[in-house]
Protein backbone atom coordinates (compact mmCIF):
# COMPACT_ATOMS: atom_id res chain seq x y z
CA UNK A 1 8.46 5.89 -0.42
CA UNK A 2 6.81 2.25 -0.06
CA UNK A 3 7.77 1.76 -4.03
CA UNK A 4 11.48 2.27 -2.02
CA UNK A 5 10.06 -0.23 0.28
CA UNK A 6 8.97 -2.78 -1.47
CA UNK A 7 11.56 -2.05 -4.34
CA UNK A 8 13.21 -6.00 -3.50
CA UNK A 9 9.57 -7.75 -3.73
CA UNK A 10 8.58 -5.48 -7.24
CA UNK A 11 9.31 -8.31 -9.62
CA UNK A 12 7.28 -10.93 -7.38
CA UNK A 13 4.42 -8.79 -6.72
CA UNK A 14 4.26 -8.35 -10.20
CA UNK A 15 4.32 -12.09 -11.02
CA UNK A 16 1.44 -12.42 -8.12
CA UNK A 17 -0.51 -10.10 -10.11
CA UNK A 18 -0.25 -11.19 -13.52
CA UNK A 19 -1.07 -14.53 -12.20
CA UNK A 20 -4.10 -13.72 -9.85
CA UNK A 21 -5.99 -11.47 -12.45
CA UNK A 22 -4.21 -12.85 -15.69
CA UNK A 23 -3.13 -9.65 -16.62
CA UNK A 24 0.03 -8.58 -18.54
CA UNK A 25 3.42 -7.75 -16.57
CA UNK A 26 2.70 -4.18 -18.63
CA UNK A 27 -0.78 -3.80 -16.86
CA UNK A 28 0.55 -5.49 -13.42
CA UNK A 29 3.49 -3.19 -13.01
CA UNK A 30 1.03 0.00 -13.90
CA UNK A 31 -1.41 -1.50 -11.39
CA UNK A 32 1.35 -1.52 -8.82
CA UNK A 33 2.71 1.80 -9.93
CA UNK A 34 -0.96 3.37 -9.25
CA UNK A 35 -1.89 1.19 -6.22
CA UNK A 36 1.05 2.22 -4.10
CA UNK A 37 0.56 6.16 -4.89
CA UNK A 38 -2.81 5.52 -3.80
CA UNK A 39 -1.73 4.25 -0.22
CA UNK A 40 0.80 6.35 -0.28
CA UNK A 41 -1.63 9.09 -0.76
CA UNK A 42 -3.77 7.35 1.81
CA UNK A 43 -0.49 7.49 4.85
CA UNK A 44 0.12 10.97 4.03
CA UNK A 45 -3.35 12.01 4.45
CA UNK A 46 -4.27 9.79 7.87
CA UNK A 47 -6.44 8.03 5.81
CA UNK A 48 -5.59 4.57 6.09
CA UNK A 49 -5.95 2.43 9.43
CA UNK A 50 -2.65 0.67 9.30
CA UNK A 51 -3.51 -1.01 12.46
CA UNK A 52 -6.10 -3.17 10.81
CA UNK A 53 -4.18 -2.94 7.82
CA UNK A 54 -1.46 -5.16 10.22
CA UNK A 55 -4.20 -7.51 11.66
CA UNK A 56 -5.35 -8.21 8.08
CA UNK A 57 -8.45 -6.18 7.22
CA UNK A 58 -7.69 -5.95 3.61
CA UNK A 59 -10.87 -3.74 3.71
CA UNK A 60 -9.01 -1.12 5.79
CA UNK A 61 -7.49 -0.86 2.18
CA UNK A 62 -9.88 -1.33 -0.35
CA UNK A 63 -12.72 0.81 0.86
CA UNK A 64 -10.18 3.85 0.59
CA UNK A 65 -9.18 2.91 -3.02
CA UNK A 66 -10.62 3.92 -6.12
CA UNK A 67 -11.10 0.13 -7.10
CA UNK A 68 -12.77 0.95 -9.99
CA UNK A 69 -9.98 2.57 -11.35
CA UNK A 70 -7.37 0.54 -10.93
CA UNK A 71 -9.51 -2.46 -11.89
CA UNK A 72 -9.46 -1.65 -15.24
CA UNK A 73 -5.75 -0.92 -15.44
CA UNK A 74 -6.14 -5.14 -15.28
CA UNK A 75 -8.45 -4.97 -17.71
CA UNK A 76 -11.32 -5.41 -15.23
CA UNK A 77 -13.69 -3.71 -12.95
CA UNK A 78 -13.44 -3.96 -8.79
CA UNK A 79 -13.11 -7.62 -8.74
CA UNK A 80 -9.58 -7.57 -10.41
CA UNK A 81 -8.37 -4.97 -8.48
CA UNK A 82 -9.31 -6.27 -5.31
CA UNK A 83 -7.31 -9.30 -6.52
CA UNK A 84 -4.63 -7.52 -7.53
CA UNK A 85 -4.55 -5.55 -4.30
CA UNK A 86 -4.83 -9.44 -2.37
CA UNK A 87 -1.33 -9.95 -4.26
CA UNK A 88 -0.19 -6.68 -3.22
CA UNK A 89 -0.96 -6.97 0.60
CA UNK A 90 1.27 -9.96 1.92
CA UNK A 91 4.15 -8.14 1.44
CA UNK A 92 3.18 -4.78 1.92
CA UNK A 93 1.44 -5.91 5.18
CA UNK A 94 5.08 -7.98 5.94
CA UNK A 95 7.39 -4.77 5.39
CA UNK A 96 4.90 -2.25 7.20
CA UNK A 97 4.98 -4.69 10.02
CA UNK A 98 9.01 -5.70 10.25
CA UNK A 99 11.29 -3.12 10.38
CA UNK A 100 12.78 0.15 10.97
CA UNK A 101 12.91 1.11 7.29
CA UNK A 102 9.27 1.22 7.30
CA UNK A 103 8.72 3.30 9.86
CA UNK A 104 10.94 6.12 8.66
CA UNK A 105 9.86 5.98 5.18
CA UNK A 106 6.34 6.08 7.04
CA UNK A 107 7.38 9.14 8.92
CA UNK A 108 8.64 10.57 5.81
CA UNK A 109 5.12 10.53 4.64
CA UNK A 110 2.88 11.67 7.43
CA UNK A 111 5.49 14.20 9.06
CA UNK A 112 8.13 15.21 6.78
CA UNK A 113 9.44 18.47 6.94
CA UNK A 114 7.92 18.56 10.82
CA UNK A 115 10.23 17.12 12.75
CA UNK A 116 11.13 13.96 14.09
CA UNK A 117 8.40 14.26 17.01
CA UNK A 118 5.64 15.42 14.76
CA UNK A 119 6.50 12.11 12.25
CA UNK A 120 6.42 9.83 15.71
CA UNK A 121 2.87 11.41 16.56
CA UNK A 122 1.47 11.47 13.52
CA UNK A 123 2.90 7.64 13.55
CA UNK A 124 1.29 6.84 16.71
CA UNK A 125 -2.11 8.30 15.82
CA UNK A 126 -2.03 6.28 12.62
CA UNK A 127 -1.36 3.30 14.65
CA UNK A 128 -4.17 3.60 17.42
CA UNK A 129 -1.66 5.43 19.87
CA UNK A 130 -2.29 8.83 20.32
């Protein structure tokens, strides 16, 4: 769903990486691949505070990822993927926050098969309202 999302901004977050961390576009687009599963993982589960997330506590992020892991996918340990994950977050951060898309493909995610009132909920607990 947020690979749908950010589907337009793939090639530039890619470039952002491979730039940042000096990794390949190979290793970037794996790292992206991974990263957004993880968050992905992260919204389905309630995991991630989105609301932070929003206000720009990148560590509303990181300290739910398994850094380590995708650190060496750019050929480093935590300090490359919390790069890579900077590169990632202005435009993740910029489509959670602007539009409608987002929220349904966020929906999608946390209440799928549920309904349309148990996708808002779930929505508005992720969010800080409910």
């Amino acid at each position: 769903m947020l690979s749908e999302l950010l589907s337009g901004e793939r090639d530039g977050i890619i470039s952002a990486i491979t730039s940042k961390v000096g990794a390949s576009e190979g290793q970037a687009g794996g790292f992206l691949d991974k990263a957004i599963s993880m968050i992905e993982g992260l919204i389905g589960s309630g995991d991630l505070d989105i609301q932070s997330l929003l206000k720009g506590d990148l560590s509303a992020l990181t300290s739910k990822l398994d850094l380590g892991s995708l650190g060496s996918m750019l050929g480093g340990g935590e300090d490359k993927a919390k790069q890579g994950i900077e590169a990632l977050a202005g435009p993740l951060m910029g489509k959670l926050g602007e539009s409608e898309d987002a929220a349904g493909m966020l929906g999608k995610l946390v209440g799928g098969e549920g309904g349309i009132s148990g996708a808002i909920g779930s929505l508005g607990k992720m969010f800080g309202k409910g």
